[in-house]
Protein backbone atom coordinates (compact mmCIF):
# COMPACT_ATOMS: atom_id res chain seq x y z
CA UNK A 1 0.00 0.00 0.00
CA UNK A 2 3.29 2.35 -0.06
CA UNK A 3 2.44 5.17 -1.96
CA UNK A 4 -1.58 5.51 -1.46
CA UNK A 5 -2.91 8.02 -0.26
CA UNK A 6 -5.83 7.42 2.97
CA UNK A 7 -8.21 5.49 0.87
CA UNK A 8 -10.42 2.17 1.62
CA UNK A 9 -8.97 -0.53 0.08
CA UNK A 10 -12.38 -1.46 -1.64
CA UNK A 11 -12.13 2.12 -3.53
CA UNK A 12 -8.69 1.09 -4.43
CA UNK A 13 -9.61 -2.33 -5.55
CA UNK A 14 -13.20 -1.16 -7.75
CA UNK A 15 -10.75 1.08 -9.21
CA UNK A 16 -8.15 -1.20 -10.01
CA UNK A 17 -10.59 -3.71 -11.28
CA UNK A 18 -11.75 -1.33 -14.02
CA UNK A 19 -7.63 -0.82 -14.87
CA UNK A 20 -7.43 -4.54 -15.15
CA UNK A 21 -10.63 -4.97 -17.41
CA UNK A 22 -9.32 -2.07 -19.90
CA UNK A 23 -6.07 -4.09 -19.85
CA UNK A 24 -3.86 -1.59 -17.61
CA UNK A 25 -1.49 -3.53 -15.70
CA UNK A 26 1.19 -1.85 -15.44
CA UNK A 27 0.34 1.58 -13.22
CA UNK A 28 0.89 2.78 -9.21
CA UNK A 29 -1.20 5.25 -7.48
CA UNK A 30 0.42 8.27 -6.28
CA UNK A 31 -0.43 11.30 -3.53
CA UNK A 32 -0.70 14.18 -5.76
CA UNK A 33 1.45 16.39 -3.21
CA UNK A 34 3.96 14.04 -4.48
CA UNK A 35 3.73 15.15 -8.24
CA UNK A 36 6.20 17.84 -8.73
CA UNK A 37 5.39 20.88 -10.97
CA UNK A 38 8.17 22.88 -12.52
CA UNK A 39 8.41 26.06 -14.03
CA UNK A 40 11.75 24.82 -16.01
CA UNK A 41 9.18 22.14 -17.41
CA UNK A 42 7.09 24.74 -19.00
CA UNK A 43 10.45 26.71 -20.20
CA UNK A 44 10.97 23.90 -22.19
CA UNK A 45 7.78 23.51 -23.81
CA UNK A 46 8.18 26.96 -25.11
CA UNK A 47 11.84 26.59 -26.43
CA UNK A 48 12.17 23.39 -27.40
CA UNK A 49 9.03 21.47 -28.25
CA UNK A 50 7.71 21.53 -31.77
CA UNK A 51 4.54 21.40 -30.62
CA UNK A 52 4.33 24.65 -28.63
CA UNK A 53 1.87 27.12 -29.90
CA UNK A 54 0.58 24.13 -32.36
CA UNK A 55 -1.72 21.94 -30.19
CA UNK A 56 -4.73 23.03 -28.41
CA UNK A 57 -4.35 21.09 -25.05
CA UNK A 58 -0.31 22.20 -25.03
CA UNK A 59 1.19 25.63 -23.79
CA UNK A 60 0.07 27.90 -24.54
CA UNK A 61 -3.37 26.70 -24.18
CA UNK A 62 -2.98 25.65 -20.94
CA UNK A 63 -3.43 27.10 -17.01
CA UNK A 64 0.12 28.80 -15.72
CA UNK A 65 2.18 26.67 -13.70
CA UNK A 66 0.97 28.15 -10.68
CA UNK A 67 -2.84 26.93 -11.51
CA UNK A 68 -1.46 23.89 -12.66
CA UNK A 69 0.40 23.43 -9.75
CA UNK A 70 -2.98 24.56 -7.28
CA UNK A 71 -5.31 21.60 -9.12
CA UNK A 72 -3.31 19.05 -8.35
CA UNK A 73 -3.19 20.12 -4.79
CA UNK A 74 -7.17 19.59 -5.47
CA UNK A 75 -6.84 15.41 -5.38
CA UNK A 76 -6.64 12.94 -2.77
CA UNK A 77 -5.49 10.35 -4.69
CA UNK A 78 -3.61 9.87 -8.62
CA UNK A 79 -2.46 6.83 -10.53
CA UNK A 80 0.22 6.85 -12.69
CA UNK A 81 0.20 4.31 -16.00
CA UNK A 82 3.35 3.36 -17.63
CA UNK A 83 3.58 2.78 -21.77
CA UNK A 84 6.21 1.48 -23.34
CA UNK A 85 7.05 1.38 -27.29
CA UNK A 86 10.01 0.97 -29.66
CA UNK A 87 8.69 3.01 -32.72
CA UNK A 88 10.83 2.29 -36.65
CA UNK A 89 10.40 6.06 -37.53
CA UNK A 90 9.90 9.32 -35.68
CA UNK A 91 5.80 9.87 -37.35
CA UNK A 92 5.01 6.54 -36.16
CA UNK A 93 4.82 8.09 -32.18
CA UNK A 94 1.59 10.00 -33.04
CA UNK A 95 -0.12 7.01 -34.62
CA UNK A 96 0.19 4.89 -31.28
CA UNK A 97 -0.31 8.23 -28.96
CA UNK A 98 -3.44 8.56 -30.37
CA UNK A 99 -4.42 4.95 -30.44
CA UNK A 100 -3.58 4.28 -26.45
CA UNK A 101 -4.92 8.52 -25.44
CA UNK A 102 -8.18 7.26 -27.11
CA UNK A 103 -8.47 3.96 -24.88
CA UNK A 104 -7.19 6.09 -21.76
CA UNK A 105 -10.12 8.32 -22.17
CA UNK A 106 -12.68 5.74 -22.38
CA UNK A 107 -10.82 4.30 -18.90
CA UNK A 108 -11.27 8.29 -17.73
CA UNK A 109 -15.18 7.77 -18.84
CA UNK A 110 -15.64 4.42 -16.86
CA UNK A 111 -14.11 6.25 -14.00
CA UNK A 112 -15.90 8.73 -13.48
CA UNK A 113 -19.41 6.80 -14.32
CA UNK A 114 -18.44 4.48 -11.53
CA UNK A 115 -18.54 7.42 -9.11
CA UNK A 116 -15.82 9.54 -9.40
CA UNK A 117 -17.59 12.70 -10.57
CA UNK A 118 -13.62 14.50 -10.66
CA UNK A 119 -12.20 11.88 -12.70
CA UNK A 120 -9.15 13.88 -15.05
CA UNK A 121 -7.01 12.50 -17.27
CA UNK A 122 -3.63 13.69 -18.38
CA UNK A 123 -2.62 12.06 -21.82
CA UNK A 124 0.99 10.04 -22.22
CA UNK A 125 1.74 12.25 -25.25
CA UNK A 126 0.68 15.65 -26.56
CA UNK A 127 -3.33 15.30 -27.01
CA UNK A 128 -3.02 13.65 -30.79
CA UNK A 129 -7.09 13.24 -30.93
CA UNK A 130 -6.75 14.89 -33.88
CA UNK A 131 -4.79 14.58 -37.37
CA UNK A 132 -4.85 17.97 -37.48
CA UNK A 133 -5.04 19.65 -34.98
CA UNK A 134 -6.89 23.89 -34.82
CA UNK A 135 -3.90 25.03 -32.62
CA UNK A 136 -6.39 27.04 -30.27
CA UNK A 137 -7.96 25.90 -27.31
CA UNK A 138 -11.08 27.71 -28.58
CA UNK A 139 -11.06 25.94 -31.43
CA UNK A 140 -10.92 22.98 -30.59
CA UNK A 141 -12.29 19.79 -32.75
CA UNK A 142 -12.68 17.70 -29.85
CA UNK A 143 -13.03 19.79 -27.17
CA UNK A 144 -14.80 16.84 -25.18
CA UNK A 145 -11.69 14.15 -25.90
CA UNK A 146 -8.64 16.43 -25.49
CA UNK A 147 -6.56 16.23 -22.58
CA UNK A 148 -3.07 17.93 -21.97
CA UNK A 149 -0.20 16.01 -21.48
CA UNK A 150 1.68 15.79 -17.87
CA UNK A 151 4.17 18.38 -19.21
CA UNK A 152 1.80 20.06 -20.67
CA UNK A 153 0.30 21.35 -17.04
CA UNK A 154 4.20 21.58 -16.19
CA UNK A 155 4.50 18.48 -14.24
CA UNK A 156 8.43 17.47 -14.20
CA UNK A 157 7.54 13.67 -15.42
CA UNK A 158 11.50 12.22 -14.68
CA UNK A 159 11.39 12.98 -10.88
CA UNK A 160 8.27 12.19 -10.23
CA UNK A 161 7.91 8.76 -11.90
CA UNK A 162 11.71 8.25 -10.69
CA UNK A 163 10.09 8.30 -7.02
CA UNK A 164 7.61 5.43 -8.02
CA UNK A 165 10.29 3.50 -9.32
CA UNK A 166 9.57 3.53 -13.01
CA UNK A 167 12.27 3.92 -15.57
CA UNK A 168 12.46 6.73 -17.50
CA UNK A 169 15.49 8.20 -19.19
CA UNK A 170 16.51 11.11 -21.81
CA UNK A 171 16.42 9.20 -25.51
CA UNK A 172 19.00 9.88 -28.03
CA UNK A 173 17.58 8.44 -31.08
CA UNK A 174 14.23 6.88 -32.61
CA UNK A 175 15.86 3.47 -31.58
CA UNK A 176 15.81 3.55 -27.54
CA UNK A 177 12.37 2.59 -26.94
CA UNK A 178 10.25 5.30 -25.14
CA UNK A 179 8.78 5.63 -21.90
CA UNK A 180 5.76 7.50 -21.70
CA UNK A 181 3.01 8.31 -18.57
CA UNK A 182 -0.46 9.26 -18.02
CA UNK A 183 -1.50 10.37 -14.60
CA UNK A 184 -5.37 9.87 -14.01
CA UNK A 185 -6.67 12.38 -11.33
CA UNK A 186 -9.14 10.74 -9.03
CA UNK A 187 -11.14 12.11 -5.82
């Protein structure tokens, strides 16, 4: 139980049975006090992601990192799932982020139909819902589906999956397979 925040253990395990069902094995649960927000992760969304300024659930379509940092403080209780994938070319990332953020939404659905009216998912990779994607929050295709990314709302991914125990290490090439996390939001 390391790790879990003052729950019953039958919330944990109706929860965890619905993981198990979608086919989520792989996952811990996680205080939110204990998911650190950054400014310097924002910093690098704006100079140095590709995708700043051209996705509508990424900076800067999202809260400041103060707000970002204030709803977290807002949970009693996160779990964190853990992807893995070795992709052949670089395009081939937003073909299978869009595939598993479209499965972890439905698993955001069931969650919150089963009770858990505050239910929030944060996607394992920029929102991808969308081929092409309006660029502006208010414009938004899929206003419904989209979900920002952990880094998106500034959340510093590498220490605070390091403190769960999951790997998760800077890639140098398209080769090294990836390691990507969602954090599901859950009162």
């Amino acid at each position: 139980m390391s790790g879990k925040p003052e729950w019953t253990e039958t919330k944990y395990n109706e929860l965890e049975a619905i993981f198990h069902q979608r086919g989520y094995t792989n996952f811990k649960w996680i205080k939110p006090d204990r998911i650190v927000v950054s400014q310097w992760v924002r910093m690098k969304c704006m100079f140095g992601c590709g995708e700043y300024g051209k996705n509508a659930s990424c900076p800067p379509n999202v809260p400041s990192v103060s707000e970002c940092e204030r709803f977290f403080r807002e949970y009693s209780t996160a779990v964190v799932f853990h992807f893995e994938k070795k992709v052949d070319k670089p395009e081939e990332r937003h073909a299978w982020s869009r595939k598993v953020n479209a499965k972890l939404w439905k698993l955001e659905r069931e969650v919150f139909l089963s009770g858990h009216e505050r239910a929030f998912l944060l996607f394992m990779d920029s929102c991808c819902i969308c081929e092409d994607c309006s660029n502006e929050r208010a414009n938004c295709q899929q206003p419904r589906l989209s979900r920002p990314s952990p880094e998106a709302m500034a959340v510093d991914v590498f220490t605070t999956v390091r403190q769960l125990g999951f790997p998760l290490e800077v890639r140098t090439d398209y080769s090294q397979k990836m390691d990507r996390y969602a954090f599901l939001m859950v009162e």
